[in-house]
N, C-alpha and C. Protein backbone atom coordinates (compact mmCIF):
# COMPACT_ATOMS: atom_id res chain seq x y z
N UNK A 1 228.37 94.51 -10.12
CA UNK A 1 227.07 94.95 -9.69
C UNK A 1 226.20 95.35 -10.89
N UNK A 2 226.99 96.26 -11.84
CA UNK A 2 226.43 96.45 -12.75
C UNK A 2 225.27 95.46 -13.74
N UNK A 3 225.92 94.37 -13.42
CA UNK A 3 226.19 92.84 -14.60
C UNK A 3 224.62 92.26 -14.08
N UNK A 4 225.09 92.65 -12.61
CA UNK A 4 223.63 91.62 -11.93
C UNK A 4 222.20 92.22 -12.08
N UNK A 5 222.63 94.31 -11.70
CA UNK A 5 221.22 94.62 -12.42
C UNK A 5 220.93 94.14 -13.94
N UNK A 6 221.60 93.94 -14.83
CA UNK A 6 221.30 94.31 -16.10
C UNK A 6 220.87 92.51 -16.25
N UNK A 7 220.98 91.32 -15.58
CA UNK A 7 220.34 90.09 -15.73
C UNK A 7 219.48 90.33 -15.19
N UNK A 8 219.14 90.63 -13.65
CA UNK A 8 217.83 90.96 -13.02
C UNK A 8 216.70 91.85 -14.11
N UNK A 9 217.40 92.65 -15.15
CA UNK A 9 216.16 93.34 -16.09
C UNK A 9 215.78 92.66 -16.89
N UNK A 10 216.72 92.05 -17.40
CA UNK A 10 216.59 90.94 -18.59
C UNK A 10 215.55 89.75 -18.20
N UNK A 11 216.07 89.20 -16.91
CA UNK A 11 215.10 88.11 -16.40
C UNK A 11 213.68 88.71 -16.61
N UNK A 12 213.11 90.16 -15.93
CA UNK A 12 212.48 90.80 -15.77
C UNK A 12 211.30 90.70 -16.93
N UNK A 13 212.05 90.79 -18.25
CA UNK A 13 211.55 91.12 -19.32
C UNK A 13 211.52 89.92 -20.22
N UNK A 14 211.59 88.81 -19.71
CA UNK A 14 211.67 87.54 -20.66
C UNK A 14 210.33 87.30 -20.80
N UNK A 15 209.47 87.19 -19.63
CA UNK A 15 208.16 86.82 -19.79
C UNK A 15 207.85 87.31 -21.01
N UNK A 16 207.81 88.77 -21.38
CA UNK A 16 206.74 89.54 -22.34
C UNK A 16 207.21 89.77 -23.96
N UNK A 17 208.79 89.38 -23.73
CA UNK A 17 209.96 88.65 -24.86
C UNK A 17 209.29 87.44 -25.41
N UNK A 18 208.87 86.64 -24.64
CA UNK A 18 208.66 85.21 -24.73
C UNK A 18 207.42 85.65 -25.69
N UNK A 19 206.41 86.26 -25.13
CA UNK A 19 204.91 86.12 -26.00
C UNK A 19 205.14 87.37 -27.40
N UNK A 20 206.48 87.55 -27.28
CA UNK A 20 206.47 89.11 -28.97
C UNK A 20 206.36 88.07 -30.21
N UNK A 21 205.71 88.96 -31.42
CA UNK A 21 205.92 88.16 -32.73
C UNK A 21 207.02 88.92 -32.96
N UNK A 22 207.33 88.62 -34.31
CA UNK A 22 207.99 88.89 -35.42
C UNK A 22 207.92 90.38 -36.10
N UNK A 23 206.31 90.23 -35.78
CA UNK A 23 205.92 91.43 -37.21
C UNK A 23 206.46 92.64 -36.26
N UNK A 24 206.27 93.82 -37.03
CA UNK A 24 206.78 95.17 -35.99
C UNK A 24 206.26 96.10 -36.19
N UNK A 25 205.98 97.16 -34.92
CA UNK A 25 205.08 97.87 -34.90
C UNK A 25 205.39 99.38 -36.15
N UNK A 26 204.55 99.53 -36.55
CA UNK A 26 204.58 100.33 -38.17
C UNK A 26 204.84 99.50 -39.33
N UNK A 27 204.80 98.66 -38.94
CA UNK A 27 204.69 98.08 -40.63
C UNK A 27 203.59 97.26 -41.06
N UNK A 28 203.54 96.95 -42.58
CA UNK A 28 202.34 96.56 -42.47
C UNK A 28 202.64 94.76 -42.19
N UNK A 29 201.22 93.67 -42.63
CA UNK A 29 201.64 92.29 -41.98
C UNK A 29 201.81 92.11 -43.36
N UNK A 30 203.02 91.11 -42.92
CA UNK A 30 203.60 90.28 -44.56
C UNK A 30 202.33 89.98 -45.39
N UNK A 31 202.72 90.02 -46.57
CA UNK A 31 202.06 89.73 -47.90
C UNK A 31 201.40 88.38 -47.93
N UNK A 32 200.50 87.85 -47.83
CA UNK A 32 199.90 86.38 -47.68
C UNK A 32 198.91 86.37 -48.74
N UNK A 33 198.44 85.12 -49.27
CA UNK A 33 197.60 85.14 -50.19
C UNK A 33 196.66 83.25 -49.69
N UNK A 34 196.00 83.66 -48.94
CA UNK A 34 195.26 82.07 -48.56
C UNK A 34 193.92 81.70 -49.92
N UNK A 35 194.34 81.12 -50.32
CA UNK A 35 193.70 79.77 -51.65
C UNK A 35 193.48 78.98 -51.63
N UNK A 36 193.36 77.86 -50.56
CA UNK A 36 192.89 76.38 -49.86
C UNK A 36 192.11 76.51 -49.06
N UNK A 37 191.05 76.81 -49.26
CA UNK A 37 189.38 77.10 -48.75
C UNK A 37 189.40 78.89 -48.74
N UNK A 38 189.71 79.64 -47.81
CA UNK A 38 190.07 81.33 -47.95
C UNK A 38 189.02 81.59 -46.82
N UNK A 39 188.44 83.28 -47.45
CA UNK A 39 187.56 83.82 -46.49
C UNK A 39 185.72 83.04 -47.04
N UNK A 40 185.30 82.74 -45.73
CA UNK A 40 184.01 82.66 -45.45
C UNK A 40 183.29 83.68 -46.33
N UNK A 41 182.31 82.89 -47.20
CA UNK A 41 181.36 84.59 -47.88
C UNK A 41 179.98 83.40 -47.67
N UNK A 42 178.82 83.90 -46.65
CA UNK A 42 177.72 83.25 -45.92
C UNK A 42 176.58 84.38 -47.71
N UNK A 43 176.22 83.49 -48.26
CA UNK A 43 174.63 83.95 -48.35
C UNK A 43 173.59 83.03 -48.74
N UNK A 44 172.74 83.46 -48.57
CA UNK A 44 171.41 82.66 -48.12
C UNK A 44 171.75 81.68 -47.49
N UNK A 45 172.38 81.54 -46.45
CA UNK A 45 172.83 80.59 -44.98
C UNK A 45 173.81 79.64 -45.57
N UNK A 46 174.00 79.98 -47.29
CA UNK A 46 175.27 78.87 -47.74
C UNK A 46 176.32 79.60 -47.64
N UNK A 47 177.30 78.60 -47.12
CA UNK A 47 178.70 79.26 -47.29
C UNK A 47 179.49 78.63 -48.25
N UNK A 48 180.70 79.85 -48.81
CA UNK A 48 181.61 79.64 -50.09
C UNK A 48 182.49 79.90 -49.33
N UNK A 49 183.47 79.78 -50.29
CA UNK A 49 185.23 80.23 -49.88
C UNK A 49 185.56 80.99 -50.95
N UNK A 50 186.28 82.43 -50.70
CA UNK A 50 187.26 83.26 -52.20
C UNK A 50 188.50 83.18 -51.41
N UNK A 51 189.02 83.13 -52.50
CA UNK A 51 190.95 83.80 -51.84
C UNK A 51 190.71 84.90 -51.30
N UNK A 52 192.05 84.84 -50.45
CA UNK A 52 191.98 86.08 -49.38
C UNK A 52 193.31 86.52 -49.50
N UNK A 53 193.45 87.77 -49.37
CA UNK A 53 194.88 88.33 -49.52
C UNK A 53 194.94 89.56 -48.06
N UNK A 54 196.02 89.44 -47.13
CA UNK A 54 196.59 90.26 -46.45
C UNK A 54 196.28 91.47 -46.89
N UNK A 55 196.76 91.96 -47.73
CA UNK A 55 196.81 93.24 -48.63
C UNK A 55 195.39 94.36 -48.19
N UNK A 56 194.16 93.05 -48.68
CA UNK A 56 193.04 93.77 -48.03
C UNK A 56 192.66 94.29 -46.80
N UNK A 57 193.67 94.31 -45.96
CA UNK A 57 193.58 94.73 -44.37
C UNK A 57 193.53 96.69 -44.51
N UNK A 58 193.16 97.20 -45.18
CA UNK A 58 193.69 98.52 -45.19
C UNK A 58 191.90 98.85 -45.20
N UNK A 59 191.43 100.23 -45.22
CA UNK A 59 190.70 100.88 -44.91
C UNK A 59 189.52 101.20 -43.52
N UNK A 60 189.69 100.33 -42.87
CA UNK A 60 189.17 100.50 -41.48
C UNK A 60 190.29 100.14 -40.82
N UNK A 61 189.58 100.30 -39.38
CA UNK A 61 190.06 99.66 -38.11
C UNK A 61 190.34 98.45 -38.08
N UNK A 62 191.12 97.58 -37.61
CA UNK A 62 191.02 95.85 -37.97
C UNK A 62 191.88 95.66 -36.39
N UNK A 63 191.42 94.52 -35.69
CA UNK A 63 191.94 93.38 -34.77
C UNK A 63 191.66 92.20 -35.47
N UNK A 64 192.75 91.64 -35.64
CA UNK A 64 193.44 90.50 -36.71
C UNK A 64 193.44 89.36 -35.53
N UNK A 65 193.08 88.12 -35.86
CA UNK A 65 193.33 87.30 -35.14
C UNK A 65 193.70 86.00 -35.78
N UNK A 66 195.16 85.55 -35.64
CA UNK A 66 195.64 84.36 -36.08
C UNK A 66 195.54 83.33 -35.11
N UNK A 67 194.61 82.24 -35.40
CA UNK A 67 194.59 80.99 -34.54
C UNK A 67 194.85 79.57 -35.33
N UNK A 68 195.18 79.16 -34.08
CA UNK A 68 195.29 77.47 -34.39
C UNK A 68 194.17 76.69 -34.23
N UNK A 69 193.62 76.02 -34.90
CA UNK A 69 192.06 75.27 -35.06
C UNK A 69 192.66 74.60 -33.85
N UNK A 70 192.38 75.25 -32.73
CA UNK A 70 192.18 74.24 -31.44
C UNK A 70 191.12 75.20 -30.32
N UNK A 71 190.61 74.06 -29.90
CA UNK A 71 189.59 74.79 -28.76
C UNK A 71 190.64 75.70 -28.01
N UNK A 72 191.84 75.02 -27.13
CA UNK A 72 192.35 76.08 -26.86
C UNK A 72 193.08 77.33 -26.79
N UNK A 73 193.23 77.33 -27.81
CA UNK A 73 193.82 78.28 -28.67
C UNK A 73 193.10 79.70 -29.25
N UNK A 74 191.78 79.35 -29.35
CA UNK A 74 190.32 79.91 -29.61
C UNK A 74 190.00 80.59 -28.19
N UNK A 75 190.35 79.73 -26.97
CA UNK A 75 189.70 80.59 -25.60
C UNK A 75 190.98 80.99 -24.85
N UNK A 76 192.03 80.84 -25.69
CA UNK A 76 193.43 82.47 -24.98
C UNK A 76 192.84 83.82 -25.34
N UNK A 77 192.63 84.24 -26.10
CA UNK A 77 191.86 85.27 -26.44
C UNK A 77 190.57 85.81 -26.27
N UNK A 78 189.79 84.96 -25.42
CA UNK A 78 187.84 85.03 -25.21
C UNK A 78 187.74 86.39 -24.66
N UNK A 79 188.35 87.28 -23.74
CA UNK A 79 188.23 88.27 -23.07
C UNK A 79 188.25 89.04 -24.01
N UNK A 80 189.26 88.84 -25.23
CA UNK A 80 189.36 90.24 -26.13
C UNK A 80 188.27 90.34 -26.81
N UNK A 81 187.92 89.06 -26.98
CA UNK A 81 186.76 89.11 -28.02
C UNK A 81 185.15 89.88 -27.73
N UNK A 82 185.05 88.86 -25.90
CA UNK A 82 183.72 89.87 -25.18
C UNK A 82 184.35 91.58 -25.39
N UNK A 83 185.37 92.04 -25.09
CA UNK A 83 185.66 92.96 -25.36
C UNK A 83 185.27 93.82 -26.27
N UNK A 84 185.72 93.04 -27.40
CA UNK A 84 185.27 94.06 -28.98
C UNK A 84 183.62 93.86 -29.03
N UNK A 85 182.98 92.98 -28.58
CA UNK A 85 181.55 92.86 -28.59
C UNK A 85 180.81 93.86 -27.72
N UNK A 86 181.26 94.27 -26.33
CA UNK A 86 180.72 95.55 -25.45
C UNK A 86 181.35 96.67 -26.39
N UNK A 87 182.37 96.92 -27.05
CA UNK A 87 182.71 98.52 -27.52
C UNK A 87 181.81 98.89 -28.44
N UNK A 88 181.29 97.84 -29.45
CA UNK A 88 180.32 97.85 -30.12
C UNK A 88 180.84 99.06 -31.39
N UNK A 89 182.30 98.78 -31.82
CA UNK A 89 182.68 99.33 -32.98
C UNK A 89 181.54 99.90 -34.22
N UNK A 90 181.61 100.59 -34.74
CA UNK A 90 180.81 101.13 -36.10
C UNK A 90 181.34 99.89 -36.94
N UNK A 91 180.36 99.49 -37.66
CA UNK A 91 180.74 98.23 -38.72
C UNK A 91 180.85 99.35 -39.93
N UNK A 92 180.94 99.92 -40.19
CA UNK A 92 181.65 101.32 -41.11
C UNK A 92 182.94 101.92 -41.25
N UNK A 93 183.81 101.80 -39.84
CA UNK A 93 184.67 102.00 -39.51
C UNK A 93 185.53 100.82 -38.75
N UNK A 94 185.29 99.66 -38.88
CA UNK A 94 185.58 98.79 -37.79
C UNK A 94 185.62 97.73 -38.71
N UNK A 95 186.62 96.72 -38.58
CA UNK A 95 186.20 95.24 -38.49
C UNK A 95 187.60 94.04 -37.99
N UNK A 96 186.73 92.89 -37.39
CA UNK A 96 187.31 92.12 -36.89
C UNK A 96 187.95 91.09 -37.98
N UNK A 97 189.28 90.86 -38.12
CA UNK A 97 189.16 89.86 -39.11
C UNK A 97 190.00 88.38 -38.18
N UNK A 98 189.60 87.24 -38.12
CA UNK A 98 189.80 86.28 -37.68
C UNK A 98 190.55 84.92 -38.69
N UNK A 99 191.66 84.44 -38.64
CA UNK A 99 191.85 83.57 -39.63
C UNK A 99 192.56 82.43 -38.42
N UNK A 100 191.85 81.55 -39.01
CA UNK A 100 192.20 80.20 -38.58
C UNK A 100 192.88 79.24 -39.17
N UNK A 101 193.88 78.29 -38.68
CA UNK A 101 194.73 77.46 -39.05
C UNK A 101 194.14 75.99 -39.32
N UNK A 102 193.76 75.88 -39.77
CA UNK A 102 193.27 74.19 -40.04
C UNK A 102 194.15 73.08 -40.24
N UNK A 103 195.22 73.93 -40.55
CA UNK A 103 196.40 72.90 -40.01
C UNK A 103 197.23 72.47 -39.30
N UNK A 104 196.78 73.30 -38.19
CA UNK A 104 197.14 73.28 -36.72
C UNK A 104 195.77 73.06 -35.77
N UNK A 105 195.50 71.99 -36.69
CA UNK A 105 194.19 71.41 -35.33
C UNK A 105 194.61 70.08 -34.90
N UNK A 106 194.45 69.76 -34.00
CA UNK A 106 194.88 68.06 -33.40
C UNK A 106 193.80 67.16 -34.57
N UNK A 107 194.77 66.42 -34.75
CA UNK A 107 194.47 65.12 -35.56
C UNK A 107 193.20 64.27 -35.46
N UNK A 108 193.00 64.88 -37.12
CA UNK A 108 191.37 64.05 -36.88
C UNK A 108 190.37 65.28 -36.53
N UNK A 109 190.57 66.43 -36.31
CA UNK A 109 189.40 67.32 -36.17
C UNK A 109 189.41 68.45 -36.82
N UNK A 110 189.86 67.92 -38.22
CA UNK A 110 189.98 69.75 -39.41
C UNK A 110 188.21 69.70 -39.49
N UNK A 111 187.70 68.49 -39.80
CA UNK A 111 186.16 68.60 -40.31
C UNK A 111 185.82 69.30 -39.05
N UNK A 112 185.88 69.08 -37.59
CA UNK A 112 184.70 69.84 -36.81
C UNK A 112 185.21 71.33 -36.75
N UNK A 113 186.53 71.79 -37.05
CA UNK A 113 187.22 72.79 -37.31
C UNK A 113 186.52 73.67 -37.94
N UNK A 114 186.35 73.35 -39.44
CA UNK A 114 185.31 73.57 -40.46
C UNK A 114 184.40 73.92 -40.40
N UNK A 115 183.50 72.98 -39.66
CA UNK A 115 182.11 73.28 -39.41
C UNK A 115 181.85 74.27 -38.21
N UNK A 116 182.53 74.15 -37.42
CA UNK A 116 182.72 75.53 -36.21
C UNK A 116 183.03 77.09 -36.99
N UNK A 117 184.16 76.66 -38.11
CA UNK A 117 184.20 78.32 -38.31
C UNK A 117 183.14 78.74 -39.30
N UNK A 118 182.76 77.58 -40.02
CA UNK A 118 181.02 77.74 -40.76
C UNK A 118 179.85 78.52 -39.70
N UNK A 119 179.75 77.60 -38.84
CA UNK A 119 178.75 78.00 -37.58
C UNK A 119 179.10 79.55 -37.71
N UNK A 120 180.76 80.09 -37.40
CA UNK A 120 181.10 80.99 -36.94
C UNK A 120 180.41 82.55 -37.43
N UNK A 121 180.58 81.93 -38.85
CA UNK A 121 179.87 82.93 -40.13
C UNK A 121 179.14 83.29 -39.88
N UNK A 122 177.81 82.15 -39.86
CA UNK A 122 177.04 82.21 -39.62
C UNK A 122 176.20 83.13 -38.25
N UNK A 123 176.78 82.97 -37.25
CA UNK A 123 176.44 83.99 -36.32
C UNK A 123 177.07 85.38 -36.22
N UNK A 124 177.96 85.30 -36.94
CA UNK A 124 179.20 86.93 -36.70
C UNK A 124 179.28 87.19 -38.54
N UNK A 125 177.93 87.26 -39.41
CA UNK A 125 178.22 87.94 -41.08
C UNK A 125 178.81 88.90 -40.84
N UNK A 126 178.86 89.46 -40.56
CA UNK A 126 179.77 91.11 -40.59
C UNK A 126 181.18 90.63 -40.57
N UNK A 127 181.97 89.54 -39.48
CA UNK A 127 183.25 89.82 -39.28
C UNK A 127 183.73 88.67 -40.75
N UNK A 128 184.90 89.24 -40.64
CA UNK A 128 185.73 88.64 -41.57
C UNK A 128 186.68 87.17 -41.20
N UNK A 129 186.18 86.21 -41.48
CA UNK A 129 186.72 84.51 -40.99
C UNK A 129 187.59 83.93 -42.50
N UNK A 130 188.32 83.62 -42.13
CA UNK A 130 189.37 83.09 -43.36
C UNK A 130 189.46 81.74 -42.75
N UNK A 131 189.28 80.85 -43.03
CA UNK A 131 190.10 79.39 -43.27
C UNK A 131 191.14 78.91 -44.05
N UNK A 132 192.80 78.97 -42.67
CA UNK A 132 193.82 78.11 -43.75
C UNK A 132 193.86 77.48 -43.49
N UNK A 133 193.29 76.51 -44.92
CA UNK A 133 193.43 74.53 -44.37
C UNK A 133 195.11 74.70 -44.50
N UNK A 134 195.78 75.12 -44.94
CA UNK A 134 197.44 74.77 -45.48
C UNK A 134 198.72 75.51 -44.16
N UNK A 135 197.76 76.45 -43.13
CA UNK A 135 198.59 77.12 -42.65
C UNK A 135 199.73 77.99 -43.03
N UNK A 136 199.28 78.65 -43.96
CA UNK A 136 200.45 79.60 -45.25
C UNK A 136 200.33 80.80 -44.20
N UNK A 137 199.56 80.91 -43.48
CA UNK A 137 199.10 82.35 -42.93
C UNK A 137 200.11 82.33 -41.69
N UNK A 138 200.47 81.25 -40.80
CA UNK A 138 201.12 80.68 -39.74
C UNK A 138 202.47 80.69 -40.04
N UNK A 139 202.75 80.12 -41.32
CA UNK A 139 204.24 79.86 -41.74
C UNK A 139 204.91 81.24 -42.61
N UNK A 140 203.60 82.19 -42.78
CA UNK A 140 204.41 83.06 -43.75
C UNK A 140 204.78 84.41 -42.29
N UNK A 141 203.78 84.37 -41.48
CA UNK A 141 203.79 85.70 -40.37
C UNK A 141 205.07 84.88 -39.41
N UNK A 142 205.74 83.66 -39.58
CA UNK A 142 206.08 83.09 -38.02
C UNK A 142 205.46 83.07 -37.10
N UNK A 143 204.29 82.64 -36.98
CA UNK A 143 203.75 82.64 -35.85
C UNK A 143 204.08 81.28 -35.07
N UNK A 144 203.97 81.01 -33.67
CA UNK A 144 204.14 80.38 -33.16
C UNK A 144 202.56 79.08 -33.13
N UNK A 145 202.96 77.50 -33.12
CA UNK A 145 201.60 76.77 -33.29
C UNK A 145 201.28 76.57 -31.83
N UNK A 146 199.94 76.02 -32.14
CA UNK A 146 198.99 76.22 -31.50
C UNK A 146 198.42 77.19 -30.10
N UNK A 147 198.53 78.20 -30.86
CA UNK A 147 198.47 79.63 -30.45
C UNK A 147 197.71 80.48 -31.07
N UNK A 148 197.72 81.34 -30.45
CA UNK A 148 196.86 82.43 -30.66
C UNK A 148 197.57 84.09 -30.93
N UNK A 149 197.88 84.70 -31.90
CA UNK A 149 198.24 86.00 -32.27
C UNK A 149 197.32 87.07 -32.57
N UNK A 150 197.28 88.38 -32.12
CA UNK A 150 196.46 89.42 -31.97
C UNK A 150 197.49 90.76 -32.36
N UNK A 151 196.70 91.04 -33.67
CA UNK A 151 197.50 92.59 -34.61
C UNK A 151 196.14 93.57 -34.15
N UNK A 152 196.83 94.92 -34.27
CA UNK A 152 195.86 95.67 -34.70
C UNK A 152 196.61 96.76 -35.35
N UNK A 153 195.25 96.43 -36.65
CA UNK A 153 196.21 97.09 -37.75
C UNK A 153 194.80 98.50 -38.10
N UNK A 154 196.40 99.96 -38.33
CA UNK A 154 195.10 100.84 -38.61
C UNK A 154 194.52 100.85 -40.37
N UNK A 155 193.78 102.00 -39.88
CA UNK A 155 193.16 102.19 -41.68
C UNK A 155 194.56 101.98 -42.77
N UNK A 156 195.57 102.25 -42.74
CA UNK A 156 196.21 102.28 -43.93
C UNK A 156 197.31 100.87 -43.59
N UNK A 157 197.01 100.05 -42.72
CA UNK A 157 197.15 98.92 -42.93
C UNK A 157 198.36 98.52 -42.11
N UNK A 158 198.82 99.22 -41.47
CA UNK A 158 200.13 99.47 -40.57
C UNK A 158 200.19 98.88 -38.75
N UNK A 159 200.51 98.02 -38.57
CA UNK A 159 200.54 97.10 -37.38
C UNK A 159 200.69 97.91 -35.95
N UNK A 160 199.69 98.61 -35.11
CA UNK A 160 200.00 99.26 -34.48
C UNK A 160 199.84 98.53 -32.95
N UNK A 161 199.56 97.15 -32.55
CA UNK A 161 199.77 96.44 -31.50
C UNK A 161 200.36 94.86 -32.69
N UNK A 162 200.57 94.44 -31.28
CA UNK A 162 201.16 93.02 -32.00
C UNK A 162 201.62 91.77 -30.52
N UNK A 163 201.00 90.93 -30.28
CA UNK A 163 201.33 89.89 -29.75
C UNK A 163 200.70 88.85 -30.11
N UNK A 164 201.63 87.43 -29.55
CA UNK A 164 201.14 86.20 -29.71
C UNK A 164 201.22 85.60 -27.58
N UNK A 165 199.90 85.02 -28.32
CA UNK A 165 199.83 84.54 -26.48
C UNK A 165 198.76 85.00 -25.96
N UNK A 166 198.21 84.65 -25.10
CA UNK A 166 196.78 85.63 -24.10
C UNK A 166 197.54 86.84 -23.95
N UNK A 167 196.33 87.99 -23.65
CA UNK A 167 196.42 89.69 -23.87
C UNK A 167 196.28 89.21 -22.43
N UNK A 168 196.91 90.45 -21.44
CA UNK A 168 196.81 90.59 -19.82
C UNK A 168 195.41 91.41 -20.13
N UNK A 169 195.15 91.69 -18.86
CA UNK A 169 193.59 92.72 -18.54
C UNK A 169 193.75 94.15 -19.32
N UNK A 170 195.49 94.51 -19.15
CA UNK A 170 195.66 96.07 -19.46
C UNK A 170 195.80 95.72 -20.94
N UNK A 171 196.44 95.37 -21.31
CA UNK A 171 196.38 95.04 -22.81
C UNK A 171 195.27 95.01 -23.60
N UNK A 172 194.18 94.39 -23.04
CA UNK A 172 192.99 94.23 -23.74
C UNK A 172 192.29 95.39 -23.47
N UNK A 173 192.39 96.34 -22.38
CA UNK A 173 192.25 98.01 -22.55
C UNK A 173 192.93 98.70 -23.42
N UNK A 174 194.46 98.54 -23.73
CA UNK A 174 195.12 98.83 -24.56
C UNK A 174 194.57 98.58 -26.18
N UNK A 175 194.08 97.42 -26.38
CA UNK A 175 193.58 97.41 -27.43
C UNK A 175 192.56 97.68 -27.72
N UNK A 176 191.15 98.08 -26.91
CA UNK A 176 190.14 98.48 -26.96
C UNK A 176 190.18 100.29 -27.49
N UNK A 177 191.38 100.44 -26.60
CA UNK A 177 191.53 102.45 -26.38
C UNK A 177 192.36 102.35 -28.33
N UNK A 178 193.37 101.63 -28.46
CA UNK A 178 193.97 101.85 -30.01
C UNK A 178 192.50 102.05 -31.38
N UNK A 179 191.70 101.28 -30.95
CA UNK A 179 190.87 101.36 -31.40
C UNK A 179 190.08 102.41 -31.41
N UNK A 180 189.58 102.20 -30.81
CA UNK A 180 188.40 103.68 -30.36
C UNK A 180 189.07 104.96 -30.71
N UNK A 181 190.61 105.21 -30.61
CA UNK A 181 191.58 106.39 -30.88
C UNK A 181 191.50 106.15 -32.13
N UNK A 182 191.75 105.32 -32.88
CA UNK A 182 192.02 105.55 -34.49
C UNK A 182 191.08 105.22 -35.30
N UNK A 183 189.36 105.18 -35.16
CA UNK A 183 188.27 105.22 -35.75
C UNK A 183 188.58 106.58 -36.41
């Protein structure tokens, strides 16, 4: 009897097993250093690329978002995103950083990839957009492809949510309230 509750919990708990990363909660996210295009820097409506290093995740608030250059992969996450757009974070205390996989886009569409997370800049200067054409960012965190992963990491850089997969409704309260608590 014992045997059967303890599969019935297990079954129970596979779903939310299934969507966990790797990384773990209190620590910070592995060491990455993206150098094959990097973060978006928009001025005078031109955009550049600098290297980008993990490391820099420390002094604000941050919801991290690792995606796969695929449309759908981009709209598992759309709720969180209207989300962080109604809380209307302090850009002082706050920021979104978004990095995309360009090497996890279906074949044949890194260029519109590109030009989407260009666009992206372009309408969202404040948030922080990284482009990995090489997927170093995917292969160094384990993340799962063509997917979508969501950290939130506090001021001193320490992983205090963590999944890969669409956020449920409570979750994306969950991550709204982590936030708003640790401004």
């Amino acid at each position: 009897m014992k045997l059967k509750a303890t599969f019935i919990l297990l079954a129970a708990l596979a779903p939310s097993i299934s969507f966990a990363t790797n990384i773990k909660l209190g620590d910070s996210l592995p060491g990455v250093t993206v150098t094959n295009k990097g973060e978006l820097v928009l001025k005078d409506k031109a955009i550049s690329y600098k290297s980008w290093r993990s490391t820099k995740l420390t002094g604000k608030m941050r919801i991290v978002f690792a995606i796969a250059g695929r449309s759908a992969a981009k709209e598992l996450n759309a709720p969180l995103v209207a989300a962080i757009s109604a809380a209307k974070f302090p850009e002082n205390e706050y920021q979104t950083t978004t990095i995309i996989n360009q090497n996890d886009a279906m074949w044949g569409t890194g260029g519109f990839v590109k030009s989407a997370t260009e666009d992206s800049k372009r309408e969202y200067p404040w948030s922080s957009i990284v482009l990995d054409s090489n997927g170093i960012v995917q292969k160094t965190w384990d993340l799962k492809k063509e997917s979508s992963a969501v950290f939130v990491v506090n001021k001193t850089g320490k992983v205090i949510f963590a999944k890969e997969g669409k956020l449920t409704p409570s979750e994306i309260r969950k991550v709204i309230g982590l936030v708003s608590k640790n401004l």
